[in-house]
C-alpha atoms as a PDB file:
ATOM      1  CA  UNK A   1       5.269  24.927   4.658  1.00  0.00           C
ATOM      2  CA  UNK A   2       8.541  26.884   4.563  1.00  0.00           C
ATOM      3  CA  UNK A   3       9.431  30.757   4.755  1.00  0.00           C
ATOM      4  CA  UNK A   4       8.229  33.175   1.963  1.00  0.00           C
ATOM      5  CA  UNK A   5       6.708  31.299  -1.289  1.00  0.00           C
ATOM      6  CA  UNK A   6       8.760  28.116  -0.637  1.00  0.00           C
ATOM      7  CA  UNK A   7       7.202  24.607  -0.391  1.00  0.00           C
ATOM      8  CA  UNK A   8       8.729  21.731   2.130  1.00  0.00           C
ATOM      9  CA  UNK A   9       7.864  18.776   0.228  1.00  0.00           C
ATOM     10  CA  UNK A  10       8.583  16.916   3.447  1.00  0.00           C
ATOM     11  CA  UNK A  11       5.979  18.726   5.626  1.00  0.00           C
ATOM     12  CA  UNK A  12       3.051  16.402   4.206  1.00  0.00           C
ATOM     13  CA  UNK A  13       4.567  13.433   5.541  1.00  0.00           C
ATOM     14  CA  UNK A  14       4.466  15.160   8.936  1.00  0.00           C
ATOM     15  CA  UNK A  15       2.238  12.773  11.776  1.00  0.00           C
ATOM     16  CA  UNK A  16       0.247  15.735  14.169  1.00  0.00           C
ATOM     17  CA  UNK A  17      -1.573  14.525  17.100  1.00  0.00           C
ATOM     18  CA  UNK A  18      -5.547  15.307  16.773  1.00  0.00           C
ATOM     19  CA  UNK A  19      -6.082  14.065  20.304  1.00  0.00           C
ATOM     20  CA  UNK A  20      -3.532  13.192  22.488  1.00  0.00           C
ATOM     21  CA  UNK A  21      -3.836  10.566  24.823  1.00  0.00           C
ATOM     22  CA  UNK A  22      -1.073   9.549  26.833  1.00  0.00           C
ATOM     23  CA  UNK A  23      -1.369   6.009  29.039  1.00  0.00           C
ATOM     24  CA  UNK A  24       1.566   5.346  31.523  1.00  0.00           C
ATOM     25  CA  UNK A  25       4.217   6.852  29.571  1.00  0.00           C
ATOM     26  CA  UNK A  26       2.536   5.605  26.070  1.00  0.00           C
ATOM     27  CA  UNK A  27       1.339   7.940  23.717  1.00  0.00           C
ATOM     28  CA  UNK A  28      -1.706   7.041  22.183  1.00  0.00           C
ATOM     29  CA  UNK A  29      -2.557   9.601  20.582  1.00  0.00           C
ATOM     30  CA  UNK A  30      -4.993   9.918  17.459  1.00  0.00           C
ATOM     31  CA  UNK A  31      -3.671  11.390  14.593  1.00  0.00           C
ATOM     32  CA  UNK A  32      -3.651  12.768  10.953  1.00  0.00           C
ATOM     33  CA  UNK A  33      -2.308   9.082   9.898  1.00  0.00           C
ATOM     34  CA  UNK A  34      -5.223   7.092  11.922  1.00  0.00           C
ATOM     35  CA  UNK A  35      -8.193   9.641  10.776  1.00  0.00           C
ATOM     36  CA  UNK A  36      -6.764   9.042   7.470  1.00  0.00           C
ATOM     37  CA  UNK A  37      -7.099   5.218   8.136  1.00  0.00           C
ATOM     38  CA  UNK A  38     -10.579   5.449   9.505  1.00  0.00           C
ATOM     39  CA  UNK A  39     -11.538   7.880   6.326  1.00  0.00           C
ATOM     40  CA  UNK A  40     -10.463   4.419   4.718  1.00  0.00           C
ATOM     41  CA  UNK A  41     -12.332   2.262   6.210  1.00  0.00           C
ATOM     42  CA  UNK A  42     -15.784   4.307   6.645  1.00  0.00           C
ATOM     43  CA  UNK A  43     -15.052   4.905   2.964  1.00  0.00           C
ATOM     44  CA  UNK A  44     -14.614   1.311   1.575  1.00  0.00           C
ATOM     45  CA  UNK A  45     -17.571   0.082   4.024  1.00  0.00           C
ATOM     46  CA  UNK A  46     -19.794   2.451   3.003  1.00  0.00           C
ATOM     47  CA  UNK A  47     -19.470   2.516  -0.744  1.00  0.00           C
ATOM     48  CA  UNK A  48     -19.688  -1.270  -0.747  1.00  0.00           C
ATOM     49  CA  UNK A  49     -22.563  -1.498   1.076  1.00  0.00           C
ATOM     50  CA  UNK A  50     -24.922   1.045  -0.507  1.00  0.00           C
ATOM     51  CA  UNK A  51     -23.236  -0.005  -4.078  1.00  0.00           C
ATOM     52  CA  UNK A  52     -24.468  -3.410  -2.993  1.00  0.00           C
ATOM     53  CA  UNK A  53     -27.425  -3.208  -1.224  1.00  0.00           C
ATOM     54  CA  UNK A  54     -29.740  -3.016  -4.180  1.00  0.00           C
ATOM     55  CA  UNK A  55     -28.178  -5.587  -6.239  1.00  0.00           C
ATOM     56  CA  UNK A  56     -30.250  -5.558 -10.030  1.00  0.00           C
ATOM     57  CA  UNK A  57     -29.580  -7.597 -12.880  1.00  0.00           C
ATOM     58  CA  UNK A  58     -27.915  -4.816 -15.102  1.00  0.00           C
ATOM     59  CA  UNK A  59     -25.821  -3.246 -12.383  1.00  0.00           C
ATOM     60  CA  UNK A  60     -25.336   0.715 -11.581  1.00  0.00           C
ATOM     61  CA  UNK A  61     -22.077   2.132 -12.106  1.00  0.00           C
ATOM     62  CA  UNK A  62     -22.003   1.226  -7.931  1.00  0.00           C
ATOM     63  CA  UNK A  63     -22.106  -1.740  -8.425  1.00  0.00           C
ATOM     64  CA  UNK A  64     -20.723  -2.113 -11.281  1.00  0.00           C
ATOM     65  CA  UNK A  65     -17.162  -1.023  -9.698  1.00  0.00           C
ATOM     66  CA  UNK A  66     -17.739  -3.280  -6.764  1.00  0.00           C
ATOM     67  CA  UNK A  67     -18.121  -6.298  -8.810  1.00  0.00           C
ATOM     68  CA  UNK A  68     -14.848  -5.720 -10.737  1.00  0.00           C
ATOM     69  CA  UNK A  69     -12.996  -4.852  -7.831  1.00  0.00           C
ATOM     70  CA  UNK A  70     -14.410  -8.177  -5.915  1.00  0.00           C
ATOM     71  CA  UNK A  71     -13.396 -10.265  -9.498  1.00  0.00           C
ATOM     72  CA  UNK A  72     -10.222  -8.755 -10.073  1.00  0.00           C
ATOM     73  CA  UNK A  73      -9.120  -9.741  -6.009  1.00  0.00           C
ATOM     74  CA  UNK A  74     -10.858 -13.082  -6.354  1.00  0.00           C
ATOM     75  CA  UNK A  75      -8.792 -13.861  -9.528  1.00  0.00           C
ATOM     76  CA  UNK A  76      -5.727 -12.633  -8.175  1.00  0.00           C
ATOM     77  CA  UNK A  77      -6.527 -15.179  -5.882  1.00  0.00           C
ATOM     78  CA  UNK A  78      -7.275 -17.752  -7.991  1.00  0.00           C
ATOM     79  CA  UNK A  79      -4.391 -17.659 -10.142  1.00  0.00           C
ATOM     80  CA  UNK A  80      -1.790 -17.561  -7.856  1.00  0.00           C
ATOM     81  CA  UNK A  81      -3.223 -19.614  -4.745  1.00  0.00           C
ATOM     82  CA  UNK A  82      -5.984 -21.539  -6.511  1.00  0.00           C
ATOM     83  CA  UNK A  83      -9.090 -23.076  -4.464  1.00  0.00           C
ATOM     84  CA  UNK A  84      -7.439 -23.328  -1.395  1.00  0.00           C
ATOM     85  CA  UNK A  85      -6.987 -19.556  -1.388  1.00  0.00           C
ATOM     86  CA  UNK A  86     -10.494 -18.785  -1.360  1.00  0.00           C
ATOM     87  CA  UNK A  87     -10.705 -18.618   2.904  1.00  0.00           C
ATOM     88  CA  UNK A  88      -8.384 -15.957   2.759  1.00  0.00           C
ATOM     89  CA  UNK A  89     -10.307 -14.087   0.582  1.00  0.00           C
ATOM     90  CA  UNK A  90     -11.900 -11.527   3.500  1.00  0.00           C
ATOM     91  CA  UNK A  91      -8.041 -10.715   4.459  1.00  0.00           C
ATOM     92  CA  UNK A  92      -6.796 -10.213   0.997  1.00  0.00           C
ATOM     93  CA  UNK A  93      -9.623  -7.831  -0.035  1.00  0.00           C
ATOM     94  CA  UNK A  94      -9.320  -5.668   3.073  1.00  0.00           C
ATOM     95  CA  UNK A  95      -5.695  -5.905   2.418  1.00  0.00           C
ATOM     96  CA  UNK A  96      -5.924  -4.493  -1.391  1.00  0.00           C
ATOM     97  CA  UNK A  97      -9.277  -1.931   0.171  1.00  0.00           C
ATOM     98  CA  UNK A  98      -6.900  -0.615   2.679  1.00  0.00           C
ATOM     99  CA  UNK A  99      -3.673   0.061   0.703  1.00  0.00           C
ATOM    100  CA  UNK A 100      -5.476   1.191  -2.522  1.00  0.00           C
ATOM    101  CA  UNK A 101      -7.963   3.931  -0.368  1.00  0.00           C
ATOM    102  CA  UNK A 102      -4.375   5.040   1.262  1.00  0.00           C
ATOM    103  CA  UNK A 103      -3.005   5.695  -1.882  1.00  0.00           C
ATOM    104  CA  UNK A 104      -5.710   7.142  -3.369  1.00  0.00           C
ATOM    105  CA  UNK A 105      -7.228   9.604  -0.465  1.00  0.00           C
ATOM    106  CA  UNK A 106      -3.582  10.349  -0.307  1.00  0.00           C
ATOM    107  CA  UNK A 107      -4.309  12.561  -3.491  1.00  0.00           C
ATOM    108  CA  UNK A 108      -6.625  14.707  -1.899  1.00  0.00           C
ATOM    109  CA  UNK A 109      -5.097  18.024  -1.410  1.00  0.00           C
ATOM    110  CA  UNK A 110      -4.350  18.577   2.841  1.00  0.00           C
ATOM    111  CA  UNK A 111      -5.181  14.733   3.020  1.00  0.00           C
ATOM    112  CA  UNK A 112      -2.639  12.160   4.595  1.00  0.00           C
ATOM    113  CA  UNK A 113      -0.640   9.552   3.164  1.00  0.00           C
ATOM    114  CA  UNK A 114      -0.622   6.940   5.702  1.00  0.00           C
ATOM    115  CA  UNK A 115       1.146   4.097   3.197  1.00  0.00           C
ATOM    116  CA  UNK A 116       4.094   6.776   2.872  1.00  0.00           C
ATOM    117  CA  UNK A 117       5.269   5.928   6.532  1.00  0.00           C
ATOM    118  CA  UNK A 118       7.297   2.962   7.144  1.00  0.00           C
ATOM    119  CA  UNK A 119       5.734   2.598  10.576  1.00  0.00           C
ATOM    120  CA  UNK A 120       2.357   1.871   9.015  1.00  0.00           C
ATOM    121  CA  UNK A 121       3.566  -0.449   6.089  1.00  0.00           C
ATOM    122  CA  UNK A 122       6.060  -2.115   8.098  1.00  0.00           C
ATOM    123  CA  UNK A 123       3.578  -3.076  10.498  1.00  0.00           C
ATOM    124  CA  UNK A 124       1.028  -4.519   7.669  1.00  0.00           C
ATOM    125  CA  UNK A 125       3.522  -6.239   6.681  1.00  0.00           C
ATOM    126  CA  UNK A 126       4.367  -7.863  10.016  1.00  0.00           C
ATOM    127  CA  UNK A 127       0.690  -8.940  10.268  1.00  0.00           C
ATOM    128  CA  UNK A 128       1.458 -10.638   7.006  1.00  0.00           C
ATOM    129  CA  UNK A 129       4.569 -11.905   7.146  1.00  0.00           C
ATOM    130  CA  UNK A 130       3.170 -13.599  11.200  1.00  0.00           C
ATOM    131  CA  UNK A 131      -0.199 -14.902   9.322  1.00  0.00           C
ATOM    132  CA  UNK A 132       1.877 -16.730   6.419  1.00  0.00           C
ATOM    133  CA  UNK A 133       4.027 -18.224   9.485  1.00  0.00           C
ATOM    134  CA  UNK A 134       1.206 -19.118  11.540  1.00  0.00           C
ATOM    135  CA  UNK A 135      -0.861 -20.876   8.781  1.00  0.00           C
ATOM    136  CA  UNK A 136       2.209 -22.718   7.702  1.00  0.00           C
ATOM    137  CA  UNK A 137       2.099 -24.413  11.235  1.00  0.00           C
ATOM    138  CA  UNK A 138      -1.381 -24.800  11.392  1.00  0.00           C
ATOM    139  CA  UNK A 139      -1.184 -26.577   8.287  1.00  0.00           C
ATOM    140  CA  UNK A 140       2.275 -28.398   8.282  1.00  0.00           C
ATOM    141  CA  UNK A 141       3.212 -28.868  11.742  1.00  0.00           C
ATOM    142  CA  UNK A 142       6.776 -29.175  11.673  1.00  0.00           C
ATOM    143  CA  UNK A 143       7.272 -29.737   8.122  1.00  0.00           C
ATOM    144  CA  UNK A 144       7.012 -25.884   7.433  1.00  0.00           C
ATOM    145  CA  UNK A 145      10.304 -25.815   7.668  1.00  0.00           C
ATOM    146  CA  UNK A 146      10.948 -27.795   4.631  1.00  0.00           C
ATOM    147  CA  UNK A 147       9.917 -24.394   3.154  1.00  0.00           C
ATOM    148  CA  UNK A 148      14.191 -23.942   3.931  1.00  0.00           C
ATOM    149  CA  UNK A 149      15.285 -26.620   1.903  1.00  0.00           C
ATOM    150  CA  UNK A 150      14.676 -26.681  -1.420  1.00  0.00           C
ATOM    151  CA  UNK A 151      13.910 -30.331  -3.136  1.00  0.00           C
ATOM    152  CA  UNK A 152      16.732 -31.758  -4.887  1.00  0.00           C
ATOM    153  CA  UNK A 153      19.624 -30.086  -3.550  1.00  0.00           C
ATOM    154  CA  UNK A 154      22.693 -32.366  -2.428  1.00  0.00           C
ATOM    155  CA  UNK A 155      22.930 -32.262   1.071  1.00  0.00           C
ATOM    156  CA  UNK A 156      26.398 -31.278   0.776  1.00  0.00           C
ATOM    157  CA  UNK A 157      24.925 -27.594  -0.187  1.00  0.00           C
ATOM    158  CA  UNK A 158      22.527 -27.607   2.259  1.00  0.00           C
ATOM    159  CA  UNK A 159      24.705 -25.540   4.889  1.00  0.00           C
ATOM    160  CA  UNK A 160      24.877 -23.019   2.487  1.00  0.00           C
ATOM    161  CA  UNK A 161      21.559 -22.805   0.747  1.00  0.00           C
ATOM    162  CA  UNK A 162      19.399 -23.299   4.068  1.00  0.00           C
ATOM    163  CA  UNK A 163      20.674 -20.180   5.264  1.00  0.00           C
ATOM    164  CA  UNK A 164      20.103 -18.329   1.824  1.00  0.00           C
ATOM    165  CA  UNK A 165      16.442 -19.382   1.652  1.00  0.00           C
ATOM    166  CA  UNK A 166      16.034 -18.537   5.355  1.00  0.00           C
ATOM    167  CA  UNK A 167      17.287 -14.917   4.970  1.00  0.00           C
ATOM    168  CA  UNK A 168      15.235 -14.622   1.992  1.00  0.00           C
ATOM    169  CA  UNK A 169      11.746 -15.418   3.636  1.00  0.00           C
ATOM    170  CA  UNK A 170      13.117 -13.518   6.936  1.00  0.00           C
ATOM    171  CA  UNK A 171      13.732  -9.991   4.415  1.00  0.00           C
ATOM    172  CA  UNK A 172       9.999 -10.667   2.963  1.00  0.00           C
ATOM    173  CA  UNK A 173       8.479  -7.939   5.506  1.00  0.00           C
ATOM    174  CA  UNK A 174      11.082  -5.792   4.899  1.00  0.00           C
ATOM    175  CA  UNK A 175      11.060  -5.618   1.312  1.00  0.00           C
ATOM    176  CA  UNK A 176       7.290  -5.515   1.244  1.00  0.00           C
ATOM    177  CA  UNK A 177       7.176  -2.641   3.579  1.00  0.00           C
ATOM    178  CA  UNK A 178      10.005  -0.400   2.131  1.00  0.00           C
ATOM    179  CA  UNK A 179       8.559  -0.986  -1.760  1.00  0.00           C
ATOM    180  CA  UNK A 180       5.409   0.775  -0.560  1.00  0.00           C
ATOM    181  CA  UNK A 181       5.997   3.397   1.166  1.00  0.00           C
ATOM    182  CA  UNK A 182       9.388   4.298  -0.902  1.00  0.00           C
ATOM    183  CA  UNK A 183       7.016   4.597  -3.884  1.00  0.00           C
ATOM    184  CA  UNK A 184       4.392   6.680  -2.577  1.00  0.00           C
ATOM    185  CA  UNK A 185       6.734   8.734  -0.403  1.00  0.00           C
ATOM    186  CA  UNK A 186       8.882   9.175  -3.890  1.00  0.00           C
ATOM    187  CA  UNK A 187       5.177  10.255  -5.914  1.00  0.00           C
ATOM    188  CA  UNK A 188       4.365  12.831  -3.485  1.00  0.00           C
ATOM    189  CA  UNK A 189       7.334  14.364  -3.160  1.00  0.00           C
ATOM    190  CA  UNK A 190       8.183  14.843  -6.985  1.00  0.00           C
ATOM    191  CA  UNK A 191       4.796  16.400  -7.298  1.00  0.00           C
ATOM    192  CA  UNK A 192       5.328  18.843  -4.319  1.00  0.00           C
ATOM    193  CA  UNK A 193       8.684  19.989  -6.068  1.00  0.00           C
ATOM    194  CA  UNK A 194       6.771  20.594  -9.062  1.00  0.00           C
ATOM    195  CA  UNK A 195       4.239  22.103  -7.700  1.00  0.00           C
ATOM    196  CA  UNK A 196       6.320  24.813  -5.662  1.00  0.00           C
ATOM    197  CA  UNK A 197       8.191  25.329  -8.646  1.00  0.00           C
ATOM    198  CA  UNK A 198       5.405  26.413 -10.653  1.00  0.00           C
ATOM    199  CA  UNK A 199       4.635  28.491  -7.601  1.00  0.00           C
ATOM    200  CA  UNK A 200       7.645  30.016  -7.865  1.00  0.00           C
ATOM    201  CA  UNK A 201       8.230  30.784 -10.767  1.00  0.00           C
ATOM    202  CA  UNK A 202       4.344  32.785 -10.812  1.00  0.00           C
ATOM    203  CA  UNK A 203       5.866  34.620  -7.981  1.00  0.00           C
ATOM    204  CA  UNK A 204       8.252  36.389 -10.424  1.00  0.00           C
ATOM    205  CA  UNK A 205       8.103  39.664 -11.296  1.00  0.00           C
ATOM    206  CA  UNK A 206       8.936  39.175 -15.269  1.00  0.00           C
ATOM    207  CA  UNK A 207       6.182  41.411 -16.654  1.00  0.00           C
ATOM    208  CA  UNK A 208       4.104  38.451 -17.465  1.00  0.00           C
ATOM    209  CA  UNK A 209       6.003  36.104 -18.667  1.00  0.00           C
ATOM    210  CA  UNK A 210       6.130  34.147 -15.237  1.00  0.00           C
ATOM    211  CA  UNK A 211       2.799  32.807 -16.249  1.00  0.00           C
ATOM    212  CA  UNK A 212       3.952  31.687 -19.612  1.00  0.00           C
ATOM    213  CA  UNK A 213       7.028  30.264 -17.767  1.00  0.00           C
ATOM    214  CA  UNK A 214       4.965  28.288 -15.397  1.00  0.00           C
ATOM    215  CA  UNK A 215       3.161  26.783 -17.467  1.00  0.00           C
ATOM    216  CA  UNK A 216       5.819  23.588 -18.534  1.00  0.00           C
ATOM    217  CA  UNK A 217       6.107  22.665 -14.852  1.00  0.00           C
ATOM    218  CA  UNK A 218       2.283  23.297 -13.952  1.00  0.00           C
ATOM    219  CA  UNK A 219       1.200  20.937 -17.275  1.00  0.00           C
ATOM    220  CA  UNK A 220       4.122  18.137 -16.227  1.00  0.00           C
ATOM    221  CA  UNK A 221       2.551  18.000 -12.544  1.00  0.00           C
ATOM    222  CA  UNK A 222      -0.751  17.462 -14.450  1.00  0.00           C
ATOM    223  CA  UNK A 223       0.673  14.548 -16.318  1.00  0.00           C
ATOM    224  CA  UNK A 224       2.793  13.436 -12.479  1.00  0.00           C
ATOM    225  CA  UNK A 225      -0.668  13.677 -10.782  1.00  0.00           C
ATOM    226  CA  UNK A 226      -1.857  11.445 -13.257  1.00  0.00           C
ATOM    227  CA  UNK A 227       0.976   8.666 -13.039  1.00  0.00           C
ATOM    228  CA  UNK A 228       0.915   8.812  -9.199  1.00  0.00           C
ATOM    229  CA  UNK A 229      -3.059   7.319  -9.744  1.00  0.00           C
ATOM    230  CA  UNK A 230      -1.621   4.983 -11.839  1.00  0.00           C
ATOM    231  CA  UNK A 231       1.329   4.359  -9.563  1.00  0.00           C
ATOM    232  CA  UNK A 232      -1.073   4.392  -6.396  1.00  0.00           C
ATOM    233  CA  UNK A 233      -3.410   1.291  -7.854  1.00  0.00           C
ATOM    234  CA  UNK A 234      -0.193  -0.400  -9.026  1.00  0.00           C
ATOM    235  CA  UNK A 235       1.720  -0.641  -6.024  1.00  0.00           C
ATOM    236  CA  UNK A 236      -1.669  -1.786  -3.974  1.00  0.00           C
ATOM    237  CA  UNK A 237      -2.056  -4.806  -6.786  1.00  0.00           C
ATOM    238  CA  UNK A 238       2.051  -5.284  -6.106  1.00  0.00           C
ATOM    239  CA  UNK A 239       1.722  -5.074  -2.209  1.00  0.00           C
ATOM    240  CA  UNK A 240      -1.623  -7.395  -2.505  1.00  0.00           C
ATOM    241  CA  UNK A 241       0.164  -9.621  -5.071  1.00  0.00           C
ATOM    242  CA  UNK A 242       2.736 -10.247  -3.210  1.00  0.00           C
ATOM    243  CA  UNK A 243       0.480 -11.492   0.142  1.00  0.00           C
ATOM    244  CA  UNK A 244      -0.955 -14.063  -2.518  1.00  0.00           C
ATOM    245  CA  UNK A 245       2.226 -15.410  -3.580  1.00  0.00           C
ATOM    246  CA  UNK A 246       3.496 -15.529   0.024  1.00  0.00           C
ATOM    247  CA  UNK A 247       0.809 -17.334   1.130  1.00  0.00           C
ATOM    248  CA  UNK A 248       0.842 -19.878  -1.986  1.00  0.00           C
ATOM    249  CA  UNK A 249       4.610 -20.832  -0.753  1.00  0.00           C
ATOM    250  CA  UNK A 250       2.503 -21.315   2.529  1.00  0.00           C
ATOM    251  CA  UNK A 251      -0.308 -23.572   1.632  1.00  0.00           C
ATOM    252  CA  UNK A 252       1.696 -25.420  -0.941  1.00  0.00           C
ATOM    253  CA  UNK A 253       5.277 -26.480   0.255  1.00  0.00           C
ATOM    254  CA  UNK A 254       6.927 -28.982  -1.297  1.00  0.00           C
ATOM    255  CA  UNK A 255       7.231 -32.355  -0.283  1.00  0.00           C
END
């Protein structure tokens, strides 16, 4: 929060220590971003498990919204891995759980964000990007790195496009990473500006007509709130997506 009536829209992206801990030099500290990600967790957990413990023929609006989120991850992976995708299935769901509570408990008001840092997106990422790698090996050996060389380019072009397709896979992380948390960081900062400009502009002395004046911006942020939801479940189906179709490149190289 700035001086006076004004509004940092950066301050919410601000990570405080709740705890500190500091181990030879390291800090460890617990803060706003990892109670956020713990809120997450304890959140997911515990709605699927009390939406599901009582499972009845015509399911409860609990677990009725389970069910559709478990179908509409398990056909993500279906259609773009197909039956071999299924054993990832625990990884991709907590993947898709993880992003889409961030996003969403991100729209609490005083809540945190934590998939509008780079630090925590670029490391999920990581994880990814070292689990596609590492189940490429498992499953190919050596031949993983056919994943490089396209099938039926002349081998005169290959010193040109092996080093294309290599850079491509080796930006993957990065461009997963930065699409997230540029989005959300974006979202929340648009509606912050908004926000202190309707608060502005009700800080006027105009004889009344400050209210009247505030009330364009104040009904737009209504409609920005709204698109961020829609943004926020969007870029969690993009970010989860995305794992899929990484992995699929994975399981099924070419031969």
């Amino acid at each position: 929060m700035a001086d006076g009536n004004k509004i940092d829209p950066i301050h919410q992206f601000v990570i405080s220590p709740l705890i500190e801990v500091n181990i030879a030099g390291y800090d460890l500290s617990f803060t706003n971003s990892s109670l956020w990600m713990v809120i997450s967790a304890v959140v997911a957990i515990t709605f699927l498990t009390v939406s599901m413990q009582k499972k009845a023929l015509v399911p409860g609006r609990g677990q009725m919204i389970s069910e559709m989120i478990y179908q509409f991850v398990a056909s993500m992976i279906r259609e773009n891995i197909g039956n071999k995708g299924r054993e990832y299935f625990p990884f991709i769901f907590t993947v898709f759980m993880f992003v889409l509570l961030g996003n969403m408990l991100g729209m609490i008001p005083h809540s945190f964000t934590y998939t509008s840092h780079i630090i925590v997106t670029g490391v999920m990422a990581l994880v990814i990007f070292l689990m596609v790698i590492l189940i490429g090996i498992a499953r190919h050996g050596t031949h993983f790195f056919s994943l490089f060389v396209p099938p039926g380019v002349p081998a005169v072009m290959m010193p040109l496009i092996v080093p294309l397709e290599m850079i491509s896979f080796l930006v993957r992380p990065v461009t997963l990473s930065v699409r997230l948390f540029a989005n959300m960081m974006a979202g929340h900062i648009v509606l912050k500006v908004f926000a202190g400009f309707s608060i502005a502009l009700v800080s006027l002395n105009l004889g009344g007509a400050e209210y009247i004046a505030s009330i364009v911006p104040a009904a737009f942020n209504v409609l920005l709130i709204a698109l961020e939801f829609l943004v926020a479940f969007l870029q969690a189906y993009v970010f989860t997506l995305l794992t899929c179709i990484y992995l699929k490149d994975t399981i099924e190289i070419h031969h």
